[in-house]
Protein backbone atom coordinates (compact mmCIF):
# COMPACT_ATOMS: atom_id res chain seq x y z
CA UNK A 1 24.00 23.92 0.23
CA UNK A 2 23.52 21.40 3.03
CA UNK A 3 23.23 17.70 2.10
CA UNK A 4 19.81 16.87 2.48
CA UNK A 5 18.96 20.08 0.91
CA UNK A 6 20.73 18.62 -2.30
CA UNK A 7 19.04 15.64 -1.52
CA UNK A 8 15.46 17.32 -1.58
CA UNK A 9 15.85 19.11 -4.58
CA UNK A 10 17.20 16.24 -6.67
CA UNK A 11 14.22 14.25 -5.39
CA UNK A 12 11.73 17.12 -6.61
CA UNK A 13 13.15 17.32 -10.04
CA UNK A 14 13.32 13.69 -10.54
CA UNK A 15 9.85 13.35 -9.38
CA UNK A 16 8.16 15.84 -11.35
CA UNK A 17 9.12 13.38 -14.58
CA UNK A 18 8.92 9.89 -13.02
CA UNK A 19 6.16 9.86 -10.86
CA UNK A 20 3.91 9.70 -13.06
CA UNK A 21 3.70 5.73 -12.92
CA UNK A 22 3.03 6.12 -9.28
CA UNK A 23 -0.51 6.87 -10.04
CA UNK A 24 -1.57 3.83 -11.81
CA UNK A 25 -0.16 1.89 -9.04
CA UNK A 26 2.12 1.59 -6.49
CA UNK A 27 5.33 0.32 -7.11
CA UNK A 28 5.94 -3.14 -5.26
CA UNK A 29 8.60 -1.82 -2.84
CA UNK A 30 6.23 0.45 -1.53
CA UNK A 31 3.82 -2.50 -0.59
CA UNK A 32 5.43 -3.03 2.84
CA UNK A 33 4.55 0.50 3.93
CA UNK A 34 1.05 -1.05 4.09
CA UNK A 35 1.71 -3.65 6.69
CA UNK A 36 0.82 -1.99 9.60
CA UNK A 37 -2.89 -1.42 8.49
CA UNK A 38 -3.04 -4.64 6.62
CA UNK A 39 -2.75 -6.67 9.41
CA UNK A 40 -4.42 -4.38 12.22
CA UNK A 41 -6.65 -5.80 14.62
CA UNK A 42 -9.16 -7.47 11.73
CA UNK A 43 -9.28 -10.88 14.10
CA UNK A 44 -10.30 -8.73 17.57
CA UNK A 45 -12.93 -6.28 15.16
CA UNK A 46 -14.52 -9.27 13.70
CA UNK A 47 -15.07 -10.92 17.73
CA UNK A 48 -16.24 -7.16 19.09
CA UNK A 49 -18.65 -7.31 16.19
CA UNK A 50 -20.31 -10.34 17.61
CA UNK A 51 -21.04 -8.95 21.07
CA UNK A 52 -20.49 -5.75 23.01
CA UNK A 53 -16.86 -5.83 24.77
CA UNK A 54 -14.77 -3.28 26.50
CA UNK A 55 -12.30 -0.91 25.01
CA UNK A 56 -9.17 -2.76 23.78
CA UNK A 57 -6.14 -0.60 23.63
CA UNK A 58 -3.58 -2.22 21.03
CA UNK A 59 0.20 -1.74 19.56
CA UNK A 60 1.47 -3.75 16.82
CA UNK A 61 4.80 -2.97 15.35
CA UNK A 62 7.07 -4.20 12.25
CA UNK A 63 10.49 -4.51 11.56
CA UNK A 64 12.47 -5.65 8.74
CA UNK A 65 15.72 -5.83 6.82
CA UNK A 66 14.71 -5.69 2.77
CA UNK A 67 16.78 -6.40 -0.10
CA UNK A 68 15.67 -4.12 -3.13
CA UNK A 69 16.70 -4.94 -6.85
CA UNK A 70 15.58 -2.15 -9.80
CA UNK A 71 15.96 1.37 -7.73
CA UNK A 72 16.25 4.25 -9.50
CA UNK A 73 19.69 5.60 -8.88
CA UNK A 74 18.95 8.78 -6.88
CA UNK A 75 21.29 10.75 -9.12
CA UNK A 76 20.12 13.94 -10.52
CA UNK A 77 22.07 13.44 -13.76
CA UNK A 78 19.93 10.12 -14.25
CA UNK A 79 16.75 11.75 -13.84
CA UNK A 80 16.62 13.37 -17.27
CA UNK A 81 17.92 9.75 -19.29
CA UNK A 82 15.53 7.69 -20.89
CA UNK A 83 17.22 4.51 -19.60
CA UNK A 84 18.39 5.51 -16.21
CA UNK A 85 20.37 3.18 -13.99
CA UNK A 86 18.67 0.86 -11.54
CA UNK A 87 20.56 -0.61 -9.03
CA UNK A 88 20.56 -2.70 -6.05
CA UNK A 89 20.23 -1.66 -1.97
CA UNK A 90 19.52 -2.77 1.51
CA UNK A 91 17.20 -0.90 3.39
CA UNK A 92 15.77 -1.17 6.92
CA UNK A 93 11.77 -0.61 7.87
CA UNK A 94 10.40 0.35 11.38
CA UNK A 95 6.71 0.62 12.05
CA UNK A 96 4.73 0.67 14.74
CA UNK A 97 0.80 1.48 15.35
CA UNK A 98 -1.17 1.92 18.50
CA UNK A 99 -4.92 1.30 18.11
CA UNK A 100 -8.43 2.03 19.80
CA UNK A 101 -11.26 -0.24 19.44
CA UNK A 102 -14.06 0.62 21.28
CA UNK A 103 -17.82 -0.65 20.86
CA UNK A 104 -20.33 2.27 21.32
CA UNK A 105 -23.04 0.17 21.10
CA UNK A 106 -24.01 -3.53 19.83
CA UNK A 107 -24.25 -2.65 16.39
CA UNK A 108 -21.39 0.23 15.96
CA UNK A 109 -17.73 -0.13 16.34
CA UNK A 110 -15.19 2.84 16.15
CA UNK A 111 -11.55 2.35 15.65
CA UNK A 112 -8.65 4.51 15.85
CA UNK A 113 -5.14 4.47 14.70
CA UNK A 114 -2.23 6.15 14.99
CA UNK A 115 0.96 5.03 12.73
CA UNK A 116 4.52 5.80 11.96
CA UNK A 117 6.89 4.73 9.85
CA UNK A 118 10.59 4.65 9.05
CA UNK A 119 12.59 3.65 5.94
CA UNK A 120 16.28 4.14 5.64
CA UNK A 121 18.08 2.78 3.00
CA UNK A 122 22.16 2.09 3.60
CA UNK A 123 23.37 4.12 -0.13
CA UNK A 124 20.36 5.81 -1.32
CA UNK A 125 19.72 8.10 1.43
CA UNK A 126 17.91 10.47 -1.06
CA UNK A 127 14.86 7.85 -0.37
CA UNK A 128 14.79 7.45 3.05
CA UNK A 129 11.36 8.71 4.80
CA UNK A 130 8.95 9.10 7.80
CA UNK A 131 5.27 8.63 7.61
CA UNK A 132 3.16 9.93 10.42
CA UNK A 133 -0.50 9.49 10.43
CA UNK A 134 -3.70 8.05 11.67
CA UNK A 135 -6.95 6.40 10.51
CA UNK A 136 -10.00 6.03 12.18
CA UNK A 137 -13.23 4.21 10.92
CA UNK A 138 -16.81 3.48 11.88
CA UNK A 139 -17.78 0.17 11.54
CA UNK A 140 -22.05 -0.55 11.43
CA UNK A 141 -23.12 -3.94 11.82
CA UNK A 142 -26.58 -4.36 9.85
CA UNK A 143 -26.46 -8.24 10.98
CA UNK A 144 -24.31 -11.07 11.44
CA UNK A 145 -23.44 -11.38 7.97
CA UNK A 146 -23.25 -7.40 6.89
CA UNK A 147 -21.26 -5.01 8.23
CA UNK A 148 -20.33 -1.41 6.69
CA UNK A 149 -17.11 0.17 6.88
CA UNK A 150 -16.46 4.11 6.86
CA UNK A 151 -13.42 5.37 7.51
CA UNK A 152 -10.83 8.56 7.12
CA UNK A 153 -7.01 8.98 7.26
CA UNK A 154 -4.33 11.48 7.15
CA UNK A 155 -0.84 11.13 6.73
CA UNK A 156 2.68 13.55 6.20
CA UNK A 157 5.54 12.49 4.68
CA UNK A 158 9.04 13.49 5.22
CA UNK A 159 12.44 12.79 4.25
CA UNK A 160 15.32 12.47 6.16
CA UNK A 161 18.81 11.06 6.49
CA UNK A 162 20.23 7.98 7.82
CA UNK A 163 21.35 10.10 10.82
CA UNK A 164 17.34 11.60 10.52
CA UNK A 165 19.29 15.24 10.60
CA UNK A 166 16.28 17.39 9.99
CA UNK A 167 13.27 16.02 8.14
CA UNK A 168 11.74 17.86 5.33
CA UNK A 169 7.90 17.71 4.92
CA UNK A 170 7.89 16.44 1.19
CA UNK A 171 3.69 15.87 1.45
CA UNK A 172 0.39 15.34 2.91
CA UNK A 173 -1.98 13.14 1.42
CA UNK A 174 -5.77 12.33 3.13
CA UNK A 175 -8.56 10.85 2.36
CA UNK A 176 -11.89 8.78 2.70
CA UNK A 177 -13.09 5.45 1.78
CA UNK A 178 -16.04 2.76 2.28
CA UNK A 179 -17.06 -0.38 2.18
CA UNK A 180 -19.80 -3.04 2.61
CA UNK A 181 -18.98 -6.57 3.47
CA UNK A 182 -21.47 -9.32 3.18
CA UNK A 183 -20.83 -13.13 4.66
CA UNK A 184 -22.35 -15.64 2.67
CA UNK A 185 -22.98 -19.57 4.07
CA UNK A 186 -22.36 -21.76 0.94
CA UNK A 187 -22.73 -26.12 1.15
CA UNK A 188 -19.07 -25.84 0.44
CA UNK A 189 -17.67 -23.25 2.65
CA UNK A 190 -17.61 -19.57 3.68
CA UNK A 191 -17.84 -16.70 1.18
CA UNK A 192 -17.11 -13.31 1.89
CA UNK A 193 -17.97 -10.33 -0.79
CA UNK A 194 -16.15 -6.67 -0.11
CA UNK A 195 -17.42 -4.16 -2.26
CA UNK A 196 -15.87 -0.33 -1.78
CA UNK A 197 -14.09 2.88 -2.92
CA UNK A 198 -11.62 5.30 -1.97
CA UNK A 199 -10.90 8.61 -2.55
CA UNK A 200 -7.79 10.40 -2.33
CA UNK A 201 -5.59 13.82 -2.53
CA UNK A 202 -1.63 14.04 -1.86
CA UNK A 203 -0.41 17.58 -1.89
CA UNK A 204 3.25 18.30 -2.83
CA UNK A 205 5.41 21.04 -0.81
CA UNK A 206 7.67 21.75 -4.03
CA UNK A 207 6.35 23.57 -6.89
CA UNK A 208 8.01 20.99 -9.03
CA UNK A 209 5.25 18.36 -8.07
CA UNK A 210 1.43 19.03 -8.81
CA UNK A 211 -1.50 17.65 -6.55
CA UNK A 212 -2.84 14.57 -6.96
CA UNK A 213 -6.46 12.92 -6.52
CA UNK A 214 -7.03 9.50 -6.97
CA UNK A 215 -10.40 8.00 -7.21
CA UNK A 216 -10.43 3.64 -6.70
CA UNK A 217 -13.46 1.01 -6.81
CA UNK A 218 -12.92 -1.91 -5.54
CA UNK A 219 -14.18 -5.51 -5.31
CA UNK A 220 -12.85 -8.48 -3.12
CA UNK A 221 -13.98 -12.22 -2.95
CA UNK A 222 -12.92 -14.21 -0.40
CA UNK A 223 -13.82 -18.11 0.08
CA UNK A 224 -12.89 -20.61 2.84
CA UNK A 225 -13.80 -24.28 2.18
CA UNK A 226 -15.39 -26.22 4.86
CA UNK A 227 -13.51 -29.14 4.35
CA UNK A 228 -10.01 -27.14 4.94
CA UNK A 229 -10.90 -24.28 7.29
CA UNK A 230 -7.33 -23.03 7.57
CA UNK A 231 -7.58 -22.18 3.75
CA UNK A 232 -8.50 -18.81 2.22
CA UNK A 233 -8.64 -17.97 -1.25
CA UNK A 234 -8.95 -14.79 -2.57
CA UNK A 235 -9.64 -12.61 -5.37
CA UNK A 236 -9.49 -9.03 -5.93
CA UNK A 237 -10.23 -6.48 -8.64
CA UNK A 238 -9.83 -2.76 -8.59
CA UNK A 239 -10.23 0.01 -11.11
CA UNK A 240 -9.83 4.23 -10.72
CA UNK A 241 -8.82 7.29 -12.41
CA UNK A 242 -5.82 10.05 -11.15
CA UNK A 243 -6.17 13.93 -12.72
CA UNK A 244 -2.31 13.19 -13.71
CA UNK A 245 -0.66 15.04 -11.19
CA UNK A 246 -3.10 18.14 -11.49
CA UNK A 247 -2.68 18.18 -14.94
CA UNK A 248 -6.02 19.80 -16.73
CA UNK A 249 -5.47 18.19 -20.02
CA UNK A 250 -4.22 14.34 -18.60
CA UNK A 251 -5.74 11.94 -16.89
CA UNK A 252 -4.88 8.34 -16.03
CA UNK A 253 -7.05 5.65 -16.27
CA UNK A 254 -6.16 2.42 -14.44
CA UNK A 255 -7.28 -1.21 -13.26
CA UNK A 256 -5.78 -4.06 -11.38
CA UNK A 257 -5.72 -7.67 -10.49
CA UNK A 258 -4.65 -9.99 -7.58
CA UNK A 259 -5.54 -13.50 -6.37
CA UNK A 260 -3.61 -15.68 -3.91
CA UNK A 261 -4.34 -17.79 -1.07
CA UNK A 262 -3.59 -18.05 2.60
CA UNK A 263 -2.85 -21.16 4.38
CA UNK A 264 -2.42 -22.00 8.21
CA UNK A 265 -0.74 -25.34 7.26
CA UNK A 266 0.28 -25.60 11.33
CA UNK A 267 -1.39 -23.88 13.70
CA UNK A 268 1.46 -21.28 14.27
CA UNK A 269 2.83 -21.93 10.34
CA UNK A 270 1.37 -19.26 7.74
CA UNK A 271 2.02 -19.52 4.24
CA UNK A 272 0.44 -16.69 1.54
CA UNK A 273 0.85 -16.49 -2.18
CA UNK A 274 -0.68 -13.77 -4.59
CA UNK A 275 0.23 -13.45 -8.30
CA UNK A 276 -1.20 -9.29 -9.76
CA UNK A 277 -1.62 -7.76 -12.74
CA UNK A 278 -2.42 -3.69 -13.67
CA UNK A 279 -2.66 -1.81 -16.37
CA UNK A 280 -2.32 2.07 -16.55
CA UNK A 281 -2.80 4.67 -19.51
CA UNK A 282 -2.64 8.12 -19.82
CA UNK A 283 -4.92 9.79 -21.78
CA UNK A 284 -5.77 13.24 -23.73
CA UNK A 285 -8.79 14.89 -24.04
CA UNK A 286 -9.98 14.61 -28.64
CA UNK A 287 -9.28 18.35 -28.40
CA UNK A 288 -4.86 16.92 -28.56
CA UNK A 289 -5.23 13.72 -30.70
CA UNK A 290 -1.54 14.57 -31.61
CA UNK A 291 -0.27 14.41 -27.44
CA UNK A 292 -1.74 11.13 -27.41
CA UNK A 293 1.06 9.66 -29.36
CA UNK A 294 3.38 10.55 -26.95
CA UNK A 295 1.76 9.57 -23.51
CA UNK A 296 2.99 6.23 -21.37
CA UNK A 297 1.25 3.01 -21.03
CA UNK A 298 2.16 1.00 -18.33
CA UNK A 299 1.64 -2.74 -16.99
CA UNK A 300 3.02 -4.42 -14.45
CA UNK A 301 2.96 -8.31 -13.57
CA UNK A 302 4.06 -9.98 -10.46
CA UNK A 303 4.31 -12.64 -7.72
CA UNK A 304 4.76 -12.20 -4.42
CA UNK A 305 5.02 -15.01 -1.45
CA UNK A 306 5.34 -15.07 2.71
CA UNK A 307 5.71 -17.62 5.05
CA UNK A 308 5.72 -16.30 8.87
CA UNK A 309 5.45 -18.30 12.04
CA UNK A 310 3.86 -16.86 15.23
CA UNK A 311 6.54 -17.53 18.08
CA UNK A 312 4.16 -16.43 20.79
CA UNK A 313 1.34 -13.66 21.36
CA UNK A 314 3.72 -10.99 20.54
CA UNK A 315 6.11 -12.08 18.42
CA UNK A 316 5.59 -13.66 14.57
CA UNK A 317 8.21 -13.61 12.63
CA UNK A 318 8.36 -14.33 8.25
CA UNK A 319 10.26 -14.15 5.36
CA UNK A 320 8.44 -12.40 1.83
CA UNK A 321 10.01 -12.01 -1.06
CA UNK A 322 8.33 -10.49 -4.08
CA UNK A 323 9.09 -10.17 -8.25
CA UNK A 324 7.49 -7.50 -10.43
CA UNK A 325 7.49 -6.70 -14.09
CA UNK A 326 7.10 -3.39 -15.63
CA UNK A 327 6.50 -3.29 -19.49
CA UNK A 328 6.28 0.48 -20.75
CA UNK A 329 6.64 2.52 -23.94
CA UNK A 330 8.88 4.82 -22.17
CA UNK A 331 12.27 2.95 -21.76
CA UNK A 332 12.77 4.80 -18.19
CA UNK A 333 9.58 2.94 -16.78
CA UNK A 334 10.38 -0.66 -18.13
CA UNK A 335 12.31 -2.39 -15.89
CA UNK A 336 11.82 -5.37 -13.26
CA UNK A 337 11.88 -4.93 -9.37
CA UNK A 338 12.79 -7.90 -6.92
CA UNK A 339 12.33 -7.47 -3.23
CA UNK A 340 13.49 -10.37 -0.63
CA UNK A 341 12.55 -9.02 3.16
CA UNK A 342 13.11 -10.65 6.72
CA UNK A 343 11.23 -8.95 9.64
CA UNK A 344 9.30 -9.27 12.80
CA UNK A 345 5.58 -8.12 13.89
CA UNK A 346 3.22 -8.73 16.02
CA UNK A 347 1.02 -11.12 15.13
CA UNK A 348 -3.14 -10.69 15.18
């Protein structure tokens, strides 16, 4: 059997038992992948809002070396312990995006994206994957100080090598989500209210892994003081149910926490902070009292911090490191993740 084949299959198995924590929310090494949309184009949307402006074609990219404490030890053998090993690896992450803003009128914005993404890991190849997709959203200004948000994306997932011999489509996952932000003038500063949902389905190639749909609220509260402009606080709270990988009698109920801050303490110098909490539960339907006893609860606390510095128009570089606790009933799920990354981006 070829290697990656090996690879693929011990991934499936494994999956089909531990992914079930995936669902009440993502594990903190997978919070990089996000980078890309997290920090794409907000600054230039927010000045097309104001007025009409031309197309503006973009690319941002990301690269970064990470440090990752608490894997799961891709071996098969480990997938069916209650206390697997975790170890340690380096691992390497390429993105890059190319965007489309264009204003079709003075009130309506629409925005496309395409993305891809690399990670490649230097001893667990077993992980290493590609992400292709794109997103592209609809933004409706209602005034200065309202603006809603629809948007759609589509992704596929593969996994690959470190020599990226062959990929094999592992997923596809899509989706839809929307949201309505509202800027309100305080005596004391700026706040801004985000309100919106999501909702989401990732469908598995292997017969090993069910479908999954994930349904999230959300609501975000962000303040800037007038008296230090550079400073934004910020609060978030989510909360959303997953049909437990397809399952008809399972489903997972789950919430979340985050606040931080962002500082510009020098005009090129950036310096975030966020602390999170969430809580996940599985739960059966009265008709199995009994299968309660035996489903996972799942928390997870952490702390995560960046400081970058924006060397020109093109180039910001950081360093983020990040600590996460996972407290679970089932001794395979309780374990504590540390992730220390170095990179490069473009900066917004």
């Amino acid at each position: 059997m070829p290697k990656l084949k090996k690879h693929i299959y011990s991934f499936a198995i494994g999956a089909s038992i531990g992914l079930s924590i995936a669902s009440s929310f993502a594990y903190a090494e997978e919070n990089s992948k996000q980078t890309i949309n997290s920090q794409s184009t907000n600054q230039e949307i927010k000045e097309f809002l104001k007025d009409k402006r031309p197309v503006l074609f973009k690319f941002n990219y990301n690269a970064s070396v990470d440090y990752v404490d608490g894997l799961l030890e891709p071996d098969i053998n480990q997938f069916f312990q209650l206390d697997p090993n975790r170890k340690s690896d380096r691992r390497v992450n390429l993105s890059g995006a190319g965007h489309i803003i264009a204003p079709l009128s003075t009130r309506n914005l629409l925005h496309i994206a395409g993305i891809v993404d690399w990670f490649g890991y230097d001893k667990f190849d077993e992980y290493n994957s590609i992400t292709i997709g794109n997103q592209t959203a609809l933004y409706h200004k209602f005034n200065q100080d309202t603006v809603f948000k629809i948007s759609g994306f589509y992704s596929r997932d593969y996994f690959t090598d470190n020599q990226l011999e062959v990929p094999t489509h592992i997923s596809t996952s899509y989706g839809g989500r929307i949201d309505l932000t509202r800027h309100i003038l305080l005596n004391s500063g700026n706040l801004k209210t985000t309100i919106g949902g999501t909702i989401s389905r990732r469908e598995f190639e292997f017969a090993t892994l069910s479908n999954n749909d994930t349904y999230q609220g959300d609501l975000t509260f962000t303040y800037t003081p007038l008296a230090m402009k550079t400073l934004s606080l910020f609060t978030r709270v989510r909360i959303g149910k997953s049909d437990a990988f397809n399952n008809p009698f399972l489903d997972n109920d789950f919430y979340g926490l985050e606040a931080g801050f962002n500082w510009q303490i020098r005009p090129k110098l950036t310096v975030s902070l966020t602390g999170s909490y969430s809580d996940g539960n599985f739960n059966a339907p009265d008709l199995f009292p009994e299968l309660a006893l035996a489903l996972e609860e799942i928390q997870g606390t952490g702390i995560s911090g960046e400081i970058s510095y924006d060397v020109n128009h093109r180039l910001n570089i950081y360093g983020r490191a990040s600590f996460t606790d996972f407290e679970s009933n089932l001794p395979r799920n309780d374990f504590q993740q540390t992730i220390i990354s170095i990179g490069a981006r473009s900066p917004f």
